[in-house]
C-alpha atoms as a PDB file:
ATOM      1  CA  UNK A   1      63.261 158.451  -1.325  1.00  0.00           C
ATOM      2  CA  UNK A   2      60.462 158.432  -4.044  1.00  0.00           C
ATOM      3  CA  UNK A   3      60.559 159.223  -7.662  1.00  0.00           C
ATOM      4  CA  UNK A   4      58.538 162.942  -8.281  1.00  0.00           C
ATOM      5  CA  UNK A   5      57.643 164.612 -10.584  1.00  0.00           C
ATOM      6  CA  UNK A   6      60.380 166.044 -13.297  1.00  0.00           C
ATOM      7  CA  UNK A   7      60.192 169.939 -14.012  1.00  0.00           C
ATOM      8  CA  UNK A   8      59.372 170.594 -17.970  1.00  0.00           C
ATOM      9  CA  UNK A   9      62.603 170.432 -20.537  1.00  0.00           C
ATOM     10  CA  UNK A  10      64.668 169.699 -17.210  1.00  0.00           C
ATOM     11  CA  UNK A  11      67.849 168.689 -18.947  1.00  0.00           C
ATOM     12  CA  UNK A  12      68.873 166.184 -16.152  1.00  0.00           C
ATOM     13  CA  UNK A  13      65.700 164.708 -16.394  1.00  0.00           C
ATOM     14  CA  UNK A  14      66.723 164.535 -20.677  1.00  0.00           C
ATOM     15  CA  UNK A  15      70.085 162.578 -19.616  1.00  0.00           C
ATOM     16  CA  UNK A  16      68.447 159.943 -17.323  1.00  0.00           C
ATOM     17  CA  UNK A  17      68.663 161.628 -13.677  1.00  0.00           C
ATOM     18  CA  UNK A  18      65.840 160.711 -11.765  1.00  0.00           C
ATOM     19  CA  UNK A  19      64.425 163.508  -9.703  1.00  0.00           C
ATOM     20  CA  UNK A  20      63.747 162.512  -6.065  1.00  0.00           C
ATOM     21  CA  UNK A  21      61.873 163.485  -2.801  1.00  0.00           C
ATOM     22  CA  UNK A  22      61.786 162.374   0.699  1.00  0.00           C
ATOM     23  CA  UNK A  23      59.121 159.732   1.738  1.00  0.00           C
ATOM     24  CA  UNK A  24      57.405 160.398   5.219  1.00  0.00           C
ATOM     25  CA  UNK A  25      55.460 157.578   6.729  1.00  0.00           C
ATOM     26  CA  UNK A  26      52.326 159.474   7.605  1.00  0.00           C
ATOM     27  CA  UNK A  27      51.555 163.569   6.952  1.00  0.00           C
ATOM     28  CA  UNK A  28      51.907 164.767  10.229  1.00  0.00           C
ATOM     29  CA  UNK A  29      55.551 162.780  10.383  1.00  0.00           C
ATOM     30  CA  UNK A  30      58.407 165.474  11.162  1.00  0.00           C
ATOM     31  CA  UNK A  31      61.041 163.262   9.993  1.00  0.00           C
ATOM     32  CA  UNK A  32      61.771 160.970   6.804  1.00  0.00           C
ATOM     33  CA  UNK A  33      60.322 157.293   6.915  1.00  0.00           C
ATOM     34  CA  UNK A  34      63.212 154.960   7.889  1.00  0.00           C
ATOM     35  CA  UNK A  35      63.618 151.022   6.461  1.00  0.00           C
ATOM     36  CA  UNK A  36      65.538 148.375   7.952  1.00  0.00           C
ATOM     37  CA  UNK A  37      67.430 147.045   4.410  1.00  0.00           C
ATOM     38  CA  UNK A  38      69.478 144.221   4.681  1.00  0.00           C
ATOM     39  CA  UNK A  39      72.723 144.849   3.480  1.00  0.00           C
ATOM     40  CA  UNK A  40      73.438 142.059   0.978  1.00  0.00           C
ATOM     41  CA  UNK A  41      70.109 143.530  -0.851  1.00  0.00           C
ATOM     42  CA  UNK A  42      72.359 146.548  -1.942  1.00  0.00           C
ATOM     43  CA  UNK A  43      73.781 146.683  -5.207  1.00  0.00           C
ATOM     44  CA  UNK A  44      75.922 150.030  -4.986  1.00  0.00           C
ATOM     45  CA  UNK A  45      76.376 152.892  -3.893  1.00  0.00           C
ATOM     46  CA  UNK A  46      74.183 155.976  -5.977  1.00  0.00           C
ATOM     47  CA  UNK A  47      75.606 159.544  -5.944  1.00  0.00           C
ATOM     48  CA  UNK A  48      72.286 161.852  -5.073  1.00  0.00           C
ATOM     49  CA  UNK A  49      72.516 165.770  -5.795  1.00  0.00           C
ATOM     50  CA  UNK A  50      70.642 168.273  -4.559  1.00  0.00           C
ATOM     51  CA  UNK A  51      67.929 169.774  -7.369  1.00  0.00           C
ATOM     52  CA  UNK A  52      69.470 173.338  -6.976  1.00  0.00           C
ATOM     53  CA  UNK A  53      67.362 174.937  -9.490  1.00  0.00           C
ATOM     54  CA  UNK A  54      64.499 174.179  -7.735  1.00  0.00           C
ATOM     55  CA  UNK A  55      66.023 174.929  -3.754  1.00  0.00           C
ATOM     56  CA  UNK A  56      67.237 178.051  -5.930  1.00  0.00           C
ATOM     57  CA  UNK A  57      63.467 178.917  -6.465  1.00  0.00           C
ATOM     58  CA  UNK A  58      62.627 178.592  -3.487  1.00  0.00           C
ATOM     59  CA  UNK A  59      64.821 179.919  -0.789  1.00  0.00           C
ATOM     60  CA  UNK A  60      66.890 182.686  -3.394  1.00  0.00           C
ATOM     61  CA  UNK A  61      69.598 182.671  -5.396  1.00  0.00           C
ATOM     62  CA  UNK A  62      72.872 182.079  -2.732  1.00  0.00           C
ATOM     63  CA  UNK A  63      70.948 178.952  -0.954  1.00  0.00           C
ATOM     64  CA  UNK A  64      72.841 175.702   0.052  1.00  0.00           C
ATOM     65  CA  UNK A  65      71.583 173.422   2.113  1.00  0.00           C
ATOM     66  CA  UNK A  66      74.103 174.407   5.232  1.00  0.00           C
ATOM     67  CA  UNK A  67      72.811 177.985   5.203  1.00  0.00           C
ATOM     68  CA  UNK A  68      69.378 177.026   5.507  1.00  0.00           C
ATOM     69  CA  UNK A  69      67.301 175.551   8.290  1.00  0.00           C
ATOM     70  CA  UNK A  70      66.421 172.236   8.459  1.00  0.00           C
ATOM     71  CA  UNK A  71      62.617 172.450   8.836  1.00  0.00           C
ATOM     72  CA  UNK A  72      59.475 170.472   8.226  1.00  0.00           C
ATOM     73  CA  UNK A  73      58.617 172.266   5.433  1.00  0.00           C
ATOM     74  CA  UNK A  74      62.124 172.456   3.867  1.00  0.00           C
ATOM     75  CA  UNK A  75      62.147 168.646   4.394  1.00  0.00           C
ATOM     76  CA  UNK A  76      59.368 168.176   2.599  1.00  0.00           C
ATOM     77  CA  UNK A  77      59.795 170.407  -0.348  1.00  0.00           C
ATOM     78  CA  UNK A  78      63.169 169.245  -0.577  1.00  0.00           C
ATOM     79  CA  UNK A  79      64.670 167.702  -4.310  1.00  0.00           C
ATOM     80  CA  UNK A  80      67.584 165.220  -5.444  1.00  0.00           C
ATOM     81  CA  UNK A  81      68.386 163.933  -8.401  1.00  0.00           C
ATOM     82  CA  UNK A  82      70.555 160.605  -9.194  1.00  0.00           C
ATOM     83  CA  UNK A  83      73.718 161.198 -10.964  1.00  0.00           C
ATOM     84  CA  UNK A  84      74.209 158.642 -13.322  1.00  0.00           C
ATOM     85  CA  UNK A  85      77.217 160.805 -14.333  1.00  0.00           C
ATOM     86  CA  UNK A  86      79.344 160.452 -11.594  1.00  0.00           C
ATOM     87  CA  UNK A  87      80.930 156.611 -11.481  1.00  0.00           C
ATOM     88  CA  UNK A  88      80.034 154.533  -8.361  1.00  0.00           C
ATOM     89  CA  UNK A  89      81.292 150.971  -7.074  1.00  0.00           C
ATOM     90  CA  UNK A  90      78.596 147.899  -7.301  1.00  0.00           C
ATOM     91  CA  UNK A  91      79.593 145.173  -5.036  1.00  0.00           C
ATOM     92  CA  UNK A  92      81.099 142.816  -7.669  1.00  0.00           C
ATOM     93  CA  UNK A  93      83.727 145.995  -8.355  1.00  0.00           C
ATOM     94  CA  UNK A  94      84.042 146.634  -4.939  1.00  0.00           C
ATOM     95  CA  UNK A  95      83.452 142.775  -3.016  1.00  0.00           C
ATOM     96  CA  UNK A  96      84.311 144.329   0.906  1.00  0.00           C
ATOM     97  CA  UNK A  97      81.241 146.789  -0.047  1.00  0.00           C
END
């Protein structure tokens, strides 16, 4: 995922969310870019939530992501956010990890 752009007095943005968006290797790609990551490399474990003001905006009030389809365009206009809210396990909490 890549950092994008944060909507205007977005009050996630305020209390350190980052907002997020799928990268695609090339424009024509159908599917997300993949990266081999080697496991020790990873710290812990972030909790990602769907933007759902913006999915609101554009698919309607009563969206969720299992009611919708999963297209290409979807995909791409697609939004997270970290939750640095929500607690999480780094490896030296959580050695096994």
């Amino acid at each position: 995922m890549r950092r994008v752009n944060a909507r205007p007095a977005c009050v996630l943005t305020r209390y350190g969310c980052i907002r997020l968006g799928w990268v695609f290797a090339a424009s024509s790609d159908a599917y997300t870019a993949l990266e081999l990551v080697d496991a020790t490399r990873v710290l812990r474990a972030e909790d990602e939530q769907v933007d759902w003001f913006d999915m609101s905006d554009r698919l309607g009030l009563f969206a969720i992501p299992g009611n919708e389809t999963n297209t290409v365009g979807e995909r791409r206009a697609a939004r997270y956010f970290t939750n640095p809210f929500s607690p999480w396990k780094t490896r030296s909490m959580n050695p096994g990890f």
